[in-house]
Structures are given as C-alpha cells and as structure tokens.
N, C-alpha and C. Protein backbone atom coordinates (compact mmCIF):
# COMPACT_ATOMS: atom_id res chain seq x y z
N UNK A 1 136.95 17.80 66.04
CA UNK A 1 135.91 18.78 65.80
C UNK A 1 135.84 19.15 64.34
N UNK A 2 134.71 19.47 63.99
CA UNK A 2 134.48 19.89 62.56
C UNK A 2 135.10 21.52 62.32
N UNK A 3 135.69 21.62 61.33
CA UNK A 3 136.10 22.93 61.09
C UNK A 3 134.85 23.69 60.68
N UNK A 4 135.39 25.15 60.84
CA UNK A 4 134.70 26.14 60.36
C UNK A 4 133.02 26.10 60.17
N UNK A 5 132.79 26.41 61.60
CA UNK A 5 131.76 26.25 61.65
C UNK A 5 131.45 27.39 62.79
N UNK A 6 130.02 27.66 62.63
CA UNK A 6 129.65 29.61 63.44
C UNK A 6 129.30 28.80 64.65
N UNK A 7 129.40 29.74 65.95
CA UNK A 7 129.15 29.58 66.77
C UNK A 7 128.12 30.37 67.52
N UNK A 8 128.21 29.87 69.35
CA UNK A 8 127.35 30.63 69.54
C UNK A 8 127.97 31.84 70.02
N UNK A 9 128.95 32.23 69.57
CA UNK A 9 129.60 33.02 69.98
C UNK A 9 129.28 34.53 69.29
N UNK A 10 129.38 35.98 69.65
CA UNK A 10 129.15 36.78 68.82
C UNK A 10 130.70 37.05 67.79
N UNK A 11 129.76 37.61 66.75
CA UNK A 11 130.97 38.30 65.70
C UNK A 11 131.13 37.16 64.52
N UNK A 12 130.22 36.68 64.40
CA UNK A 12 130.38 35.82 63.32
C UNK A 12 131.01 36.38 61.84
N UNK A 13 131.41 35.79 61.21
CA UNK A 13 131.45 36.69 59.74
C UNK A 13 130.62 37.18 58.96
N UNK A 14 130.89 37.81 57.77
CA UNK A 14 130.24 38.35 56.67
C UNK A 14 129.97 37.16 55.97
N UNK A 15 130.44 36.14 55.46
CA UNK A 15 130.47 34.87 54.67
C UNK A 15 129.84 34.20 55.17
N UNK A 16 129.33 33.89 56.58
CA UNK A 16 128.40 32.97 57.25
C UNK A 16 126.98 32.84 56.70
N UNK A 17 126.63 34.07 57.02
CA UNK A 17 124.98 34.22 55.85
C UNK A 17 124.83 33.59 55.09
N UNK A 18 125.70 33.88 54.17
CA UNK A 18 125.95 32.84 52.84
C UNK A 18 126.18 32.02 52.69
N UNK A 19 126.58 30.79 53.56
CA UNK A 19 127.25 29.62 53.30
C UNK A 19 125.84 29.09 54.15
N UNK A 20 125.41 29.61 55.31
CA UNK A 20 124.29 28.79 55.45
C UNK A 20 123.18 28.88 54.62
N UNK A 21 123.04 30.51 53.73
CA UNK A 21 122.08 30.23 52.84
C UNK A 21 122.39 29.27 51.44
N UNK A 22 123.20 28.85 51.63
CA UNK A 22 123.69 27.82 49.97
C UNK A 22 123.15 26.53 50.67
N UNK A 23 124.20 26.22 51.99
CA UNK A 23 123.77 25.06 52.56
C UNK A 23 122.07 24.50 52.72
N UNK A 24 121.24 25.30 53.51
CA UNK A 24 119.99 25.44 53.29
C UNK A 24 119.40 25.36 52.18
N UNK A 25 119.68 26.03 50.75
CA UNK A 25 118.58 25.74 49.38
C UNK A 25 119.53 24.53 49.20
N UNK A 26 120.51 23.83 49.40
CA UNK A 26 120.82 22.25 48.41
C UNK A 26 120.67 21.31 49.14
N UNK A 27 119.92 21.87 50.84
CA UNK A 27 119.21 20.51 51.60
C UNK A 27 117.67 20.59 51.34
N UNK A 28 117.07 22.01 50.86
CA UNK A 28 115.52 21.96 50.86
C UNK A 28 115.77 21.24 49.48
N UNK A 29 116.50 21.51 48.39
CA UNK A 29 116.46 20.67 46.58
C UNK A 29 116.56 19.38 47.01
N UNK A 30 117.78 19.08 48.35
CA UNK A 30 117.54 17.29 48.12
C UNK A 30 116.55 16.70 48.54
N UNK A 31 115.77 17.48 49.88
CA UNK A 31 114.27 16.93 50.54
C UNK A 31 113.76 17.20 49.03
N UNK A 32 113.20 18.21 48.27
CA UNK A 32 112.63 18.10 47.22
C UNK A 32 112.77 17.11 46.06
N UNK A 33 113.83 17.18 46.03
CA UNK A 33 113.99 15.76 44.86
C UNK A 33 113.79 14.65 45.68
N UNK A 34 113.49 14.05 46.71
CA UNK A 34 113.53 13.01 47.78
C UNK A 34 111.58 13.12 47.39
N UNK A 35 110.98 14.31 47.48
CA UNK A 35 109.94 13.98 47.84
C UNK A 35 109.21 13.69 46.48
N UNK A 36 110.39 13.96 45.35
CA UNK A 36 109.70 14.01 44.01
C UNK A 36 109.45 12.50 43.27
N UNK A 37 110.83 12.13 43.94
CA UNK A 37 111.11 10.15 43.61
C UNK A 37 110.18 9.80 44.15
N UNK A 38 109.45 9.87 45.39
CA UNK A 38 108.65 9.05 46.02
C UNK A 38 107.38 9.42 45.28
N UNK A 39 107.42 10.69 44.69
CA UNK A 39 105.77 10.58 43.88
C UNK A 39 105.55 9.68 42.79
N UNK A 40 106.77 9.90 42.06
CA UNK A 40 107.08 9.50 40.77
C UNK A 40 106.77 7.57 40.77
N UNK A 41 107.65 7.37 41.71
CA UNK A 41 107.86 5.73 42.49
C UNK A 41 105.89 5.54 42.53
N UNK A 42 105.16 6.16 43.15
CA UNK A 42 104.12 5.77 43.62
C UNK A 42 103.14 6.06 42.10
N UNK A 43 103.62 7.22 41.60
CA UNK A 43 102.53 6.67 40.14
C UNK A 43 103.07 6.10 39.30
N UNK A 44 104.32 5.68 39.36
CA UNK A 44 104.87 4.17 38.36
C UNK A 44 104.17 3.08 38.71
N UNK A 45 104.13 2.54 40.10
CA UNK A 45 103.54 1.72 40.80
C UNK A 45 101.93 1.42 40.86
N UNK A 46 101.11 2.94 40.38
CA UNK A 46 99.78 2.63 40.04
C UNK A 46 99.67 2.50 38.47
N UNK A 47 100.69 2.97 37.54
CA UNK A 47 100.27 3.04 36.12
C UNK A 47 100.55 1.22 35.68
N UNK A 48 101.42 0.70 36.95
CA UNK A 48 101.98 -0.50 36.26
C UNK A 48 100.63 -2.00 37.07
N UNK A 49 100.21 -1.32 37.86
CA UNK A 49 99.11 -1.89 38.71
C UNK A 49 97.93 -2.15 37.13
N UNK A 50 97.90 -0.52 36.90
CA UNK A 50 96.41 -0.31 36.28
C UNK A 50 97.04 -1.03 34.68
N UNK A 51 98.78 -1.05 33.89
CA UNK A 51 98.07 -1.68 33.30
C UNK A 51 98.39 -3.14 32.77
N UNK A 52 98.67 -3.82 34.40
CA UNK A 52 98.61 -5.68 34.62
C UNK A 52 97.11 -5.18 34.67
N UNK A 53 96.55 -4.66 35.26
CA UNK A 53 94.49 -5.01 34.58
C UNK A 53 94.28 -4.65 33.53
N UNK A 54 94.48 -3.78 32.83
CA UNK A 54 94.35 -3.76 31.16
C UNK A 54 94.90 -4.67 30.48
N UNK A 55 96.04 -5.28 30.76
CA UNK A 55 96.43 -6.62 29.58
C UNK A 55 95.59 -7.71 30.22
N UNK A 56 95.40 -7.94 31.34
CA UNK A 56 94.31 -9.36 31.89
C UNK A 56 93.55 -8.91 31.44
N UNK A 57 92.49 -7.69 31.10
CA UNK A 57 91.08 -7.81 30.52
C UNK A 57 91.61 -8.07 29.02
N UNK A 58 91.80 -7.24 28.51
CA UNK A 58 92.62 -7.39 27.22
C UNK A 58 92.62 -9.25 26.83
N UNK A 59 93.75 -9.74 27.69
CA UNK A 59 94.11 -11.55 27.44
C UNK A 59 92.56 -12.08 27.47
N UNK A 60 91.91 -11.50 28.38
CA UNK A 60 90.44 -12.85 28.60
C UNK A 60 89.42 -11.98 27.50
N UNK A 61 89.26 -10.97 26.75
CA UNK A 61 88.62 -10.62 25.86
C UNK A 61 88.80 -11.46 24.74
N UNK A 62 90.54 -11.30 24.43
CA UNK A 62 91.37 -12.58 23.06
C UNK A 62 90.79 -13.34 23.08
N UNK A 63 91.24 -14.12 24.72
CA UNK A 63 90.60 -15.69 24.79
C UNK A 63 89.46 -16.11 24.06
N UNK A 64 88.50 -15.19 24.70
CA UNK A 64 86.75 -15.10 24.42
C UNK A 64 86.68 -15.19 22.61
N UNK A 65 87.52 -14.38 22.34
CA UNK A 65 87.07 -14.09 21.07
C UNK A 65 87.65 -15.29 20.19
N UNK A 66 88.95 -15.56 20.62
CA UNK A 66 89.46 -17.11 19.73
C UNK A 66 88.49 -18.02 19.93
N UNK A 67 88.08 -18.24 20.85
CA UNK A 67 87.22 -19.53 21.48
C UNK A 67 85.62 -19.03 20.34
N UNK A 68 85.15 -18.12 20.29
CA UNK A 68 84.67 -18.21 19.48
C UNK A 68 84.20 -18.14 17.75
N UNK A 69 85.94 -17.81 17.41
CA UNK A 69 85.89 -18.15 16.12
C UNK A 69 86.51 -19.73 16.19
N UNK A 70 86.95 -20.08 16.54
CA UNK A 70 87.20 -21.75 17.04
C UNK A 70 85.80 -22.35 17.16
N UNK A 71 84.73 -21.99 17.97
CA UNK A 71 83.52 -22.49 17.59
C UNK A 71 82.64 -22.42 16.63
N UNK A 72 83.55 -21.52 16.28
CA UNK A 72 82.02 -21.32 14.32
C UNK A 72 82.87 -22.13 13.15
N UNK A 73 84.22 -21.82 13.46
CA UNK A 73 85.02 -22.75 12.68
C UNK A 73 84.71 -24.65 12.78
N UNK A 74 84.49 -24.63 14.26
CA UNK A 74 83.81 -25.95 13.95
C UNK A 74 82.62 -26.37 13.81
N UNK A 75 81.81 -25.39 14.00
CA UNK A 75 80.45 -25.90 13.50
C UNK A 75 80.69 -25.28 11.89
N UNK A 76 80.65 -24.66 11.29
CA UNK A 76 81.39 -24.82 9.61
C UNK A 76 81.89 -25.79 9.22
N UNK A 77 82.64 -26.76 9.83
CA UNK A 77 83.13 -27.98 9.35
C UNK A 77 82.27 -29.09 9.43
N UNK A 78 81.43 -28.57 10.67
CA UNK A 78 80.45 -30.13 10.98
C UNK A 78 79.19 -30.25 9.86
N UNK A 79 78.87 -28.74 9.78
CA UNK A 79 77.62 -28.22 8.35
C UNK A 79 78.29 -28.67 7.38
N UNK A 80 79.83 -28.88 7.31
CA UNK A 80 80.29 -29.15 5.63
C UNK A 80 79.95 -30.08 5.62
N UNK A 81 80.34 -31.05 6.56
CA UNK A 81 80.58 -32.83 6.92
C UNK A 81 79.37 -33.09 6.65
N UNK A 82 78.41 -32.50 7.53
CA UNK A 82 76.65 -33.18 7.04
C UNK A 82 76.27 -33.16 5.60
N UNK A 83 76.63 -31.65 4.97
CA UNK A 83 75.88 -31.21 3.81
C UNK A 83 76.84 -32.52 2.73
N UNK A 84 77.83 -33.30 2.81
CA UNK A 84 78.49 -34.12 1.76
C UNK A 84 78.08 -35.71 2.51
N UNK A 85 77.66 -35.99 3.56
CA UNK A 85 77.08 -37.38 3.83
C UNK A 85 75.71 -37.74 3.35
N UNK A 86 74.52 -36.03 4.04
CA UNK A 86 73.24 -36.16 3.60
C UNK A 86 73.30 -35.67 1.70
N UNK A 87 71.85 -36.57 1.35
CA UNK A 87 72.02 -36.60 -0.15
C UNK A 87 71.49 -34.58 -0.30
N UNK A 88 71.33 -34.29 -1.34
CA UNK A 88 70.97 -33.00 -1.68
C UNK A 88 69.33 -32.95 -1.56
N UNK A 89 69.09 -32.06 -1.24
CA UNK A 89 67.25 -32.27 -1.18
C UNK A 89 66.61 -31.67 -2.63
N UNK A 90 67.94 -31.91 -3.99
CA UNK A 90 66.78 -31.64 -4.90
C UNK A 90 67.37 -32.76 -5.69
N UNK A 91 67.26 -34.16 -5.06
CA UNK A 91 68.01 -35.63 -5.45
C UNK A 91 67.34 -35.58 -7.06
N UNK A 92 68.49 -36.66 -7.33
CA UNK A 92 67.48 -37.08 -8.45
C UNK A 92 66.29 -37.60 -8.54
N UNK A 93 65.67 -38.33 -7.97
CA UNK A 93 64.60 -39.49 -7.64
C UNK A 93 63.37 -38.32 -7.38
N UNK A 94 63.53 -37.57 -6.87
CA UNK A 94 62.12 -36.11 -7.11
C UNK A 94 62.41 -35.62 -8.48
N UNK A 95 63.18 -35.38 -8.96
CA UNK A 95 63.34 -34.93 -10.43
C UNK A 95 62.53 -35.43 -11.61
N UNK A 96 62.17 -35.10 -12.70
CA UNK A 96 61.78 -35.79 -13.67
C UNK A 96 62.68 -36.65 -14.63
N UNK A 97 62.20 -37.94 -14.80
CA UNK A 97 63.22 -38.61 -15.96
C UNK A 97 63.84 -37.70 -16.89
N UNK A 98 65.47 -38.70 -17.47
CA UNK A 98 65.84 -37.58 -18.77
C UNK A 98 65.40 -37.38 -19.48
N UNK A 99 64.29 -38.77 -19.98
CA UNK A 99 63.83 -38.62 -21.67
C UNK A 99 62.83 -37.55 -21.62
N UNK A 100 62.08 -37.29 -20.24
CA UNK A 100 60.65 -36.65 -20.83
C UNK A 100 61.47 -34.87 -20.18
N UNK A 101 62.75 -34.70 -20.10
CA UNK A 101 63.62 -33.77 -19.99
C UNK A 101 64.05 -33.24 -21.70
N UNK A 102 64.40 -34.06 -22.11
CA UNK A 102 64.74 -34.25 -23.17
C UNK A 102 63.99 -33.67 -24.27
N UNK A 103 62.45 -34.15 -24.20
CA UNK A 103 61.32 -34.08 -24.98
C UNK A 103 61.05 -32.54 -24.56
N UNK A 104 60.80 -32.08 -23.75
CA UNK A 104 61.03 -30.69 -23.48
C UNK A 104 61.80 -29.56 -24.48
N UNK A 105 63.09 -29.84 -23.98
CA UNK A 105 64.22 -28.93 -24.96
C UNK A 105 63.82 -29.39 -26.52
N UNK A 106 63.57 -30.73 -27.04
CA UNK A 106 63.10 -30.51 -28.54
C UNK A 106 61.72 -29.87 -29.00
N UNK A 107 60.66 -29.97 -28.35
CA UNK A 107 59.65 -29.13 -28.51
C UNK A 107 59.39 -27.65 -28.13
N UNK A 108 60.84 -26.98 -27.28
CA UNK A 108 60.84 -25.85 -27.59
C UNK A 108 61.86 -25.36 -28.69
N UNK A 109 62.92 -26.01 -28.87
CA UNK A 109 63.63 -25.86 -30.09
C UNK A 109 63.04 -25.65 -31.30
N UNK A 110 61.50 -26.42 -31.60
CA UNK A 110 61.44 -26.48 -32.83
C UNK A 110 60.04 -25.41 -33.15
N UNK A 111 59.55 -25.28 -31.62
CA UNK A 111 58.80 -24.31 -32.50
C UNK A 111 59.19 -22.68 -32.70
C-alpha cells in the first residue's frame, strides 16, 4: 500500500489541505506545460510548412530569373557574332573615294 495517504475516513489532518493543494497546482502546471508543447509543436510545424513554400517560390523565382539573364546573355553574344561576320552598313564601297576626300580637307584648309 502507498503510504500516507487521506482517507475516507473522518479526522483527516491539518497538513492534508495542503499537500493536496501543492499536489493539484504541479499536476494542473504539468497538464499546462503539456498543453503548451503541443501548441508550440503545432506552430513550429506550420511556420516550417509555410516556409518549405517560401524557399520553393523563392528557388523557381531564381530559376526564372537566371534563365533569363542566361537568355539575353546569349542573344548578346549571337548580336556580337553577327555584328563581326556581317560587313558594317557604312562599308567602304558607299563611301566616297580617298582622293576626292582628300581634295575636300585641302580646299577647306586653304581658304
């Protein structure tokens, strides 16, 4: 049998009151801290939910955005590539000869 413990008997003690009122507030604190973990547990569990969806939007935003400096980066290279194969569109062959270039700069020189 468990010691010291009230019965149903009359004449209990003076100390009884008290020992069941101690006993009683450090079983309602442990239901309370019991019920506090399980809140705590359940909004860890949504903050860590909500933010695996903030880094996946986050990752496929990156993606998006590398992929399209990756695409201007290569069309920049392909505009370089054309602009050094095709000739310049102010070629020489539309231009005027040197000599009558030439004749120019001395007839404004001299007057």
């Amino acid at each position: 049998m468990s010691g010291n413990l009230p019965g149903s008997t009359a004449g209990a003690g003076s100390g009884e009151f008290h020992r069941y009122r101690n006993l009683r507030r450090k079983e309602l604190l442990r239901l309370q801290k019991i019920d506090e973990d399980a809140e705590r547990e359940e909004r860890d569990k949504e903050f860590s939910e909500r933010a695996r969806i903030w880094k996946e939007k986050e990752e496929a935003r990156t993606a998006k955005r590398a992929d399209k400096r990756k695409r201007k980066r290569g069309n920049r290279q392909q505009r370089k590539a054309q602009r050094t194969k095709e000739p310049h569109p102010t070629s020489s062959s539309e231009s005027e000869p040197e000599d009558t270039k030439e004749d120019t700069k001395e007839t404004t020189t001299t007057t």
